[in-house]
N, C-alpha and C. Protein backbone atom coordinates (compact mmCIF):
# COMPACT_ATOMS: atom_id res chain seq x y z
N UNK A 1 -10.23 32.87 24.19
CA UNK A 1 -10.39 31.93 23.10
C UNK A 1 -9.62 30.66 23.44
N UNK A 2 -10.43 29.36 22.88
CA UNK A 2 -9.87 28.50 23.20
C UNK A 2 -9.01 27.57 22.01
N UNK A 3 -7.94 27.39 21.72
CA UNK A 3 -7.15 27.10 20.46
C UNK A 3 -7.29 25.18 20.69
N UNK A 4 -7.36 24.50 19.45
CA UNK A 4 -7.37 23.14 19.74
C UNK A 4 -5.63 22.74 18.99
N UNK A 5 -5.56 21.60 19.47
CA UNK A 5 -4.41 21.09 18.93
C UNK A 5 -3.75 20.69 17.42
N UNK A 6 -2.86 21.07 16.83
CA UNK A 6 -2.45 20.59 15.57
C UNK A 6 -3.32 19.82 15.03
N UNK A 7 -3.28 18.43 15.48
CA UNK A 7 -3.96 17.54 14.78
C UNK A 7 -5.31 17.57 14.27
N UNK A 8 -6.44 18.33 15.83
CA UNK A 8 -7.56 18.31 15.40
C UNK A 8 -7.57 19.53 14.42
N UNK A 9 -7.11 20.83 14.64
CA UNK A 9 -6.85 21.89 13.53
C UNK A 9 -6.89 21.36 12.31
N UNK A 10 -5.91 20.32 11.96
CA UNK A 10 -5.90 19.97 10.42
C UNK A 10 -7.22 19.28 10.11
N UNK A 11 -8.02 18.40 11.16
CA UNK A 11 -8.93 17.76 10.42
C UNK A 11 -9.89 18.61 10.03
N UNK A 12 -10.44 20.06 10.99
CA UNK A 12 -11.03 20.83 10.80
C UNK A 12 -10.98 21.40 9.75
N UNK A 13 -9.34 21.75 9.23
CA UNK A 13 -9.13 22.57 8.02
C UNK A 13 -9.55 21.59 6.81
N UNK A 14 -9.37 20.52 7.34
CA UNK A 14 -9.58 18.96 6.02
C UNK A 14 -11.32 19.48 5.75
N UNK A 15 -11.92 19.39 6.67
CA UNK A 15 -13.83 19.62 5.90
C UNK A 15 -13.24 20.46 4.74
N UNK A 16 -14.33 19.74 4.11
CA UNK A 16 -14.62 20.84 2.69
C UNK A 16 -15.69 21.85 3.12
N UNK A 17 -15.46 23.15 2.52
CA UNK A 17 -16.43 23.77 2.20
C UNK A 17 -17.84 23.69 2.71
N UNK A 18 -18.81 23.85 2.73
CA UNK A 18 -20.31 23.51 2.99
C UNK A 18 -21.03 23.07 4.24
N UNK A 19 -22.28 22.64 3.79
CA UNK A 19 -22.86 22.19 4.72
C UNK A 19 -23.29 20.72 5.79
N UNK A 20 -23.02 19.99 6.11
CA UNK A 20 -22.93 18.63 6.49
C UNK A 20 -23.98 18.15 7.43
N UNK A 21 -25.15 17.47 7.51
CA UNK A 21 -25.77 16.92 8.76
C UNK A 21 -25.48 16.06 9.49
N UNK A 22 -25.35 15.33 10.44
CA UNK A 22 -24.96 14.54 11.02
C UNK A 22 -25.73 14.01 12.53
N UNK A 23 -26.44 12.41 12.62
CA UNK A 23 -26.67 12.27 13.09
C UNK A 23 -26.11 12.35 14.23
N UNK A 24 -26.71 12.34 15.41
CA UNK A 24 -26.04 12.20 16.69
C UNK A 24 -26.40 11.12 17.80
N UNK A 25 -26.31 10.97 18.77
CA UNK A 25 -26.88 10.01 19.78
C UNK A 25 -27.40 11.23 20.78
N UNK A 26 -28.62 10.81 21.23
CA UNK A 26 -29.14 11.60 22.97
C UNK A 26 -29.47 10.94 24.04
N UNK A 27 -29.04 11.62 25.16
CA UNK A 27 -29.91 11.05 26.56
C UNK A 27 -30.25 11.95 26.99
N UNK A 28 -31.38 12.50 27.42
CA UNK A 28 -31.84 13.11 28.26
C UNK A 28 -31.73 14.66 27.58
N UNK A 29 -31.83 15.00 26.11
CA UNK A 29 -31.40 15.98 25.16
C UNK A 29 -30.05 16.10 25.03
N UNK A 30 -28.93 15.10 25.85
CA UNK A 30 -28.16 16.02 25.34
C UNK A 30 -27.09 15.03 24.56
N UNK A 31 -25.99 15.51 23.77
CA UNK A 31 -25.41 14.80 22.67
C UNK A 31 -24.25 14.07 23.61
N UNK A 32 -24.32 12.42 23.46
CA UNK A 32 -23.54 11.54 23.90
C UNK A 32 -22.02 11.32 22.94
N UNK A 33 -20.91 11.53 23.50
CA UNK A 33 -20.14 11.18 22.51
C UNK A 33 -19.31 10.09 23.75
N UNK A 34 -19.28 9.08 22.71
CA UNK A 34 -18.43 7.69 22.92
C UNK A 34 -19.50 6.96 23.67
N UNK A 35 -20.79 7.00 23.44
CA UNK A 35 -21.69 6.31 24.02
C UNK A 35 -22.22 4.94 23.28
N UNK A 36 -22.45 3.92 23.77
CA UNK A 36 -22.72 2.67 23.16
C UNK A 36 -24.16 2.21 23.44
N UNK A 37 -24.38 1.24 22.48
CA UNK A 37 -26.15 1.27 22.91
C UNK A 37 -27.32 1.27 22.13
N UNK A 38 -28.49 1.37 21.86
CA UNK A 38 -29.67 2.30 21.67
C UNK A 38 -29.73 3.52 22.11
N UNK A 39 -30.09 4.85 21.62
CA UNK A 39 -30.39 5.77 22.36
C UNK A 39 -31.20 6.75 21.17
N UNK A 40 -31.92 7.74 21.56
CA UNK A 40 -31.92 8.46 20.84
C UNK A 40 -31.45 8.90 19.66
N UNK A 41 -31.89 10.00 18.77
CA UNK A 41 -31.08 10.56 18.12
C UNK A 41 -31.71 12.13 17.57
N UNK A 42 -30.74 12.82 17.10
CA UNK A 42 -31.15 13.83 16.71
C UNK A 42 -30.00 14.65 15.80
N UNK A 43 -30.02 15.62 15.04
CA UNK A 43 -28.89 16.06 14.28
C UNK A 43 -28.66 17.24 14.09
N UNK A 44 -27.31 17.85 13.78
CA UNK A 44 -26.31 18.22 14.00
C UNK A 44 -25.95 19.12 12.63
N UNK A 45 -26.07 20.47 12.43
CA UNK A 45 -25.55 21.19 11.51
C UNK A 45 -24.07 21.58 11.22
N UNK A 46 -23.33 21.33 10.51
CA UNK A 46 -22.22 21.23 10.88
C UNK A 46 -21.63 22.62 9.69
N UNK A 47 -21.52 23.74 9.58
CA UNK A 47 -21.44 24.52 8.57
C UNK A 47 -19.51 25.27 8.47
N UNK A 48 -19.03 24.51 7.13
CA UNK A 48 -18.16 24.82 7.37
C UNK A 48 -17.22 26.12 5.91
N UNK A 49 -16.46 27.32 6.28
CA UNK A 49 -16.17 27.64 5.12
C UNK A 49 -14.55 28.02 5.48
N UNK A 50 -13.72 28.08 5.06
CA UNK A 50 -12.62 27.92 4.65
C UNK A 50 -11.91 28.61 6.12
N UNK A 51 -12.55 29.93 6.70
CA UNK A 51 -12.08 30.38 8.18
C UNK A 51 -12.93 29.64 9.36
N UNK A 52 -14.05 29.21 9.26
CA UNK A 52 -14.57 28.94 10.12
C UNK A 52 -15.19 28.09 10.21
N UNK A 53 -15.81 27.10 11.36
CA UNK A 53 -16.65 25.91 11.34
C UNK A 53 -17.95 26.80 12.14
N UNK A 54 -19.22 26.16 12.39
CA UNK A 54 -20.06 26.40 13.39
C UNK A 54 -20.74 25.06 13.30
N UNK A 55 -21.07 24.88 14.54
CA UNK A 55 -22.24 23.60 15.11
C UNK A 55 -23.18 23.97 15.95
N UNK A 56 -24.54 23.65 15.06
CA UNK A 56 -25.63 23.69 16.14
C UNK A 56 -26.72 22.74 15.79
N UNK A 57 -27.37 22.63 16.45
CA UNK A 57 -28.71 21.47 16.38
C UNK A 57 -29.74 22.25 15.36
N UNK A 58 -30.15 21.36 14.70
CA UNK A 58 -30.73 21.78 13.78
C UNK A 58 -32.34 22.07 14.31
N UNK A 59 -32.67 21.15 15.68
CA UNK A 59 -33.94 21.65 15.93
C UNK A 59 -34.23 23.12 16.81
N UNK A 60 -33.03 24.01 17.29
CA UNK A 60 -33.23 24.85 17.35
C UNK A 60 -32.32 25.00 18.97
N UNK A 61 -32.64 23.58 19.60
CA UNK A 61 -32.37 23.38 20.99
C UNK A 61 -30.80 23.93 21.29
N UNK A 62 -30.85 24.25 22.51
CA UNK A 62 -29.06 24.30 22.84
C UNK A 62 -28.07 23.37 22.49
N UNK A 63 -26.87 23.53 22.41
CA UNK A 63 -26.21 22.15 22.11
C UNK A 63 -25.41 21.90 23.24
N UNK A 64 -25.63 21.19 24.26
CA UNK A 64 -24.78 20.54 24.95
C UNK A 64 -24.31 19.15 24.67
N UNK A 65 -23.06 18.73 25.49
CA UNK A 65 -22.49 17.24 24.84
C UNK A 65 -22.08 16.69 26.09
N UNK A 66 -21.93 15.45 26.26
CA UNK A 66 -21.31 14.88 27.32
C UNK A 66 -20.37 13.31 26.79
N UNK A 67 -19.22 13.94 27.40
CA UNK A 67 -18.23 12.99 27.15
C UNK A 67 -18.17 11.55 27.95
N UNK A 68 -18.73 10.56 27.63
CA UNK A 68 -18.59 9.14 27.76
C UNK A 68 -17.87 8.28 28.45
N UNK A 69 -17.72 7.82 29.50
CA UNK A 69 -16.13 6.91 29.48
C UNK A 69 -17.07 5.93 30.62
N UNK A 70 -16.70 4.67 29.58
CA UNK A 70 -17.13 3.45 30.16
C UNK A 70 -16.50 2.78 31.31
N UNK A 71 -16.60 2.40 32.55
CA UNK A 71 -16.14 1.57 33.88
C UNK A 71 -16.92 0.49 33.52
N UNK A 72 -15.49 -0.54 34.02
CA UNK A 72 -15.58 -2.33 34.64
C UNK A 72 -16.88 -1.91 35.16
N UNK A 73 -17.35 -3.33 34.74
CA UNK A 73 -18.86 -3.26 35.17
C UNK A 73 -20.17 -3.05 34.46
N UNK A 74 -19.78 -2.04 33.17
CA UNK A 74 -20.78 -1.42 32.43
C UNK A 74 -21.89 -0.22 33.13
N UNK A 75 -21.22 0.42 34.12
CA UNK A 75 -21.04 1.66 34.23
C UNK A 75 -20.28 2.64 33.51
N UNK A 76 -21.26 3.79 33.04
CA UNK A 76 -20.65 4.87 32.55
C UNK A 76 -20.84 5.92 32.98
N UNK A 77 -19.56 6.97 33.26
CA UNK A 77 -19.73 8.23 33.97
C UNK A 77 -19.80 9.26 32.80
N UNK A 78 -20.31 10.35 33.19
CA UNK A 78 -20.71 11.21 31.94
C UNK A 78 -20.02 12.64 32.50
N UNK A 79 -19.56 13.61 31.51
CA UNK A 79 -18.76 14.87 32.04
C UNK A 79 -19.23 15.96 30.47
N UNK A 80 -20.22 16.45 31.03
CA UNK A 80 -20.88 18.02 30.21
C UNK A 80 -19.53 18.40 29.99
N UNK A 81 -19.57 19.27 28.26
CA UNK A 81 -18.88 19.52 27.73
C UNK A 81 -18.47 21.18 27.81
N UNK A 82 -19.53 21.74 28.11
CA UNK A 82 -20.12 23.09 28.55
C UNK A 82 -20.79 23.46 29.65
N UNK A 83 -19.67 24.29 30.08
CA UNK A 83 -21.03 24.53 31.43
C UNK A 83 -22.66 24.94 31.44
N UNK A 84 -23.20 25.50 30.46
CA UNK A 84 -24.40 25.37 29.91
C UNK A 84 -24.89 25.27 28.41
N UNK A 85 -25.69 24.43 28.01
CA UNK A 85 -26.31 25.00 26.78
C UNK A 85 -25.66 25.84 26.06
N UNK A 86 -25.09 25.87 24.54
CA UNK A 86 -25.31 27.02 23.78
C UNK A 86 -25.53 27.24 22.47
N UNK A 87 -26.13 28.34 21.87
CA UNK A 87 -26.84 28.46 20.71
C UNK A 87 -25.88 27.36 19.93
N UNK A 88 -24.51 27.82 19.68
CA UNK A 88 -23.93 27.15 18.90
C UNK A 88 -22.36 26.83 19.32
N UNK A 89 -21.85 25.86 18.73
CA UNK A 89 -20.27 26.21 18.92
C UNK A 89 -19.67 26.92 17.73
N UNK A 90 -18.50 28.14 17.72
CA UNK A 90 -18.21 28.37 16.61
C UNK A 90 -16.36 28.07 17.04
N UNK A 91 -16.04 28.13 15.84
CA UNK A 91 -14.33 27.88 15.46
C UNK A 91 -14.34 28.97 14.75
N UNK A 92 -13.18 29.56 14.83
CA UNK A 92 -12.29 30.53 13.73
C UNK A 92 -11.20 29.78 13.16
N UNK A 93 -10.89 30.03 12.37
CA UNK A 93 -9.05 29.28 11.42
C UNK A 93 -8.51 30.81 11.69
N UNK A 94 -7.35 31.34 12.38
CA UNK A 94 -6.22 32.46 12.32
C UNK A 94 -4.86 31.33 11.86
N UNK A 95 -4.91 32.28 10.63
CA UNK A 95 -3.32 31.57 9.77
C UNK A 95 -2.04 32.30 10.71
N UNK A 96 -1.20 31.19 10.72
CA UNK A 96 0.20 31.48 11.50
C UNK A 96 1.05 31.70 9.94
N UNK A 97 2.44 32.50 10.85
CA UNK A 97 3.22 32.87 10.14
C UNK A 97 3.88 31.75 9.37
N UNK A 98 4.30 30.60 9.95
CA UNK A 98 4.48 29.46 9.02
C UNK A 98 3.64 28.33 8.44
N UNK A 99 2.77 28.86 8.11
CA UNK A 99 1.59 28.34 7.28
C UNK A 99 0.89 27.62 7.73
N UNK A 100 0.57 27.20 9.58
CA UNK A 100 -0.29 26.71 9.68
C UNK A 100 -1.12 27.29 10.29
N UNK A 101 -2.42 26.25 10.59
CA UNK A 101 -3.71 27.39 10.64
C UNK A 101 -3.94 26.64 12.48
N UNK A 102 -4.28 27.86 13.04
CA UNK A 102 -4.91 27.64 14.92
C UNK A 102 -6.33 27.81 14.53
N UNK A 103 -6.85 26.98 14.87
CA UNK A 103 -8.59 27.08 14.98
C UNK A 103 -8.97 27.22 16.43
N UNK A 104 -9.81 28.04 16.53
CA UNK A 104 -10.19 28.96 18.23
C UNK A 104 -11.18 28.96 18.08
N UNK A 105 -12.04 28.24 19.69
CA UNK A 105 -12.94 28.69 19.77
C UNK A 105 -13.16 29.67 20.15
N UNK A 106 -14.75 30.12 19.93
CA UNK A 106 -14.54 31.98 20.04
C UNK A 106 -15.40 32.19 21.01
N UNK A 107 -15.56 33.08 21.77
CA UNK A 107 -15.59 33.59 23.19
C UNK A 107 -17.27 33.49 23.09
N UNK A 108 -17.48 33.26 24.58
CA UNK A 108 -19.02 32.91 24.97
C UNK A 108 -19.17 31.84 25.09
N UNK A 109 -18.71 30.77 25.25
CA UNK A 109 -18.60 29.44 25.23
C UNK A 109 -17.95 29.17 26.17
N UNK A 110 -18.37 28.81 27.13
CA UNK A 110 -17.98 28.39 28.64
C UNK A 110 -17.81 26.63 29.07
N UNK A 111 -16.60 26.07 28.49
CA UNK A 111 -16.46 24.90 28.78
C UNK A 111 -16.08 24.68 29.81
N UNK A 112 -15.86 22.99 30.32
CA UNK A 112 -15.77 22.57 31.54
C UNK A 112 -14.48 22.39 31.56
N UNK A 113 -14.08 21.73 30.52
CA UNK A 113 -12.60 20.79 30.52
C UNK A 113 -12.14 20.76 28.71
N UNK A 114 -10.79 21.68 28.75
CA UNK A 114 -10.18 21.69 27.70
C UNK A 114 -10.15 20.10 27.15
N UNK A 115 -9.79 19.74 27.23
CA UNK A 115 -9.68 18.43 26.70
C UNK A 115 -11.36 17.18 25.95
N UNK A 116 -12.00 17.68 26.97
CA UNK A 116 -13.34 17.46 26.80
C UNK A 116 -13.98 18.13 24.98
N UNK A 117 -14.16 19.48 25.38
CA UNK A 117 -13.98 20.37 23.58
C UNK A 117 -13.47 19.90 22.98
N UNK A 118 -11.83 19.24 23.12
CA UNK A 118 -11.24 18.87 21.95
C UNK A 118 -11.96 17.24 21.53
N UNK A 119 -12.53 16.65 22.51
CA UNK A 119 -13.06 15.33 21.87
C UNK A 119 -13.67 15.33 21.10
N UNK A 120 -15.12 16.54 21.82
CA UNK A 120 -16.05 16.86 20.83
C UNK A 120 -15.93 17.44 19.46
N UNK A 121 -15.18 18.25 19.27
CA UNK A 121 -14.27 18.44 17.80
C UNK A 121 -13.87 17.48 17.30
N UNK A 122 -13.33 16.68 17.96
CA UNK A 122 -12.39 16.15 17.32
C UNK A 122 -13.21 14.59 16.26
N UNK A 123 -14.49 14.20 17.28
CA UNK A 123 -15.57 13.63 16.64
C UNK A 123 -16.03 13.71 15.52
N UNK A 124 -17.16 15.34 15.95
CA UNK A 124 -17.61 16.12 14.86
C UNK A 124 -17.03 15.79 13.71
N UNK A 125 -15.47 16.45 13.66
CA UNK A 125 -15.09 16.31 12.34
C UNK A 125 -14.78 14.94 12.02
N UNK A 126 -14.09 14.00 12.43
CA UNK A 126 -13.90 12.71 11.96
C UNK A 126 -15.23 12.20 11.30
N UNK A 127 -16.82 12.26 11.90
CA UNK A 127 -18.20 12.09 11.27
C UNK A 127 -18.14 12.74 9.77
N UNK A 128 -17.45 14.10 10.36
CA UNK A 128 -18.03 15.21 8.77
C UNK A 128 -17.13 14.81 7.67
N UNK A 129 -15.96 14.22 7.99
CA UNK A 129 -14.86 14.03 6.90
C UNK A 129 -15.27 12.47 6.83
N UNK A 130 -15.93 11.20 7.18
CA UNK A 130 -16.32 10.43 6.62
C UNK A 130 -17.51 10.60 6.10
N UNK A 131 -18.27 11.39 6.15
CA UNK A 131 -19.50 11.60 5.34
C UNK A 131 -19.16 12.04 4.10
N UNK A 132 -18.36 13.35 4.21
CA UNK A 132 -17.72 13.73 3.00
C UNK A 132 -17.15 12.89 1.92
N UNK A 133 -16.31 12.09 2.62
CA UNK A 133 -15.77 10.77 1.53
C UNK A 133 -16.86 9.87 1.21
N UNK A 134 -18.03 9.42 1.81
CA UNK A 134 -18.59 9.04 1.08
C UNK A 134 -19.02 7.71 1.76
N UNK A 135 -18.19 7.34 2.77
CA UNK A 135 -17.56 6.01 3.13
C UNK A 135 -18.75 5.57 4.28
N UNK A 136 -20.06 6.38 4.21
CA UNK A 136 -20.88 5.75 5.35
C UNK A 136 -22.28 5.90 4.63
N UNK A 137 -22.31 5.77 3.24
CA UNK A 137 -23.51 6.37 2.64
C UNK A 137 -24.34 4.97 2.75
N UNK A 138 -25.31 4.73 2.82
CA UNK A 138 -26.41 3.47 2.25
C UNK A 138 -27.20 3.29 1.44
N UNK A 139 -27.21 2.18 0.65
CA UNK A 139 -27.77 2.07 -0.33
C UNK A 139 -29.31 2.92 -0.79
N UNK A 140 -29.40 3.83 -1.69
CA UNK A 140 -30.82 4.64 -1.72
C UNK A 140 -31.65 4.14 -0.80
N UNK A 141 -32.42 2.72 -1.58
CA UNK A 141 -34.00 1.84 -0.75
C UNK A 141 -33.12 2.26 0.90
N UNK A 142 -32.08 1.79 1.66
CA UNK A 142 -32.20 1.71 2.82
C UNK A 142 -31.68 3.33 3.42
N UNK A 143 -31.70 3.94 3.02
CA UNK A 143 -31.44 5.87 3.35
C UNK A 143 -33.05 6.22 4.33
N UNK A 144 -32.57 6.66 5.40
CA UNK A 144 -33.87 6.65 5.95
C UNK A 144 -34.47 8.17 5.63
N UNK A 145 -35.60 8.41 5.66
CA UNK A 145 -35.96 9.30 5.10
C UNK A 145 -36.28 10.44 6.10
């Protein structure tokens, strides 16, 4: 199991309750994070309840991600988040003895680079906790349908 850090833990524990969609960006199917641009898009189930998060694509597809990082020049190198495809990502919350909570990912999930997972978390939720607040909604007429 793979445990993420304090910080992202709390934002995780911060989602409320429920269910959340969330657009995403794609190239080539797979989910761009820190990518700039036009690109694709496609979205993102984000299901969360008080022990656990899960993420998967809502069209059914695997979820892979690739982490972003722009070079002088306007070159960008890209680094898969997972060594392959998978149905879903899941998190557990295990409460510690002094009241805080380790969120783990849970086994079957074959990442590339610890640090990489934690971006992608660490995204995810920053999206799901501004959706939640409210703070990216658009006016009805312009809500795309």
């Amino acid at each position: 199991m793979i445990g993420l850090p304090a910080q992202v833990a709390s934002s995780v524990s911060e989602l409320r309750t429920g269910t959340v969609l969330l657009s995403v960006p794609l190239l080539d199917d797979v989910i761009q994070v820190g990518a700039v641009g036009p690109l694709a898009t496609g979205t993102i189930e984000v299901a969360k309840t008080p022990s656990a998060m899960v993420v998967r694509r809502t069209d059914g597809r695997g979820l892979q991600a690739q982490i972003v990082h722009q070079r002088v020049g306007g070159f960008a190198s890209r680094r898969p988040v997972f060594s392959e495809p998978v149905r879903s990502l899941r998190l557990q919350c295990v409460p510690q003895a002094d009241a805080s909570e380790l969120w783990l990912a849970l086994p079957g999930v074959r990442i590339r680079r610890h640090p990489d997972l934690v971006q992608l978390v660490e995204t995810i939720t920053a999206f799901g906790l501004a959706k939640q607040r409210g703070c990216c909604r658009l006016p009805r007429a312009a809500t795309p349908v």
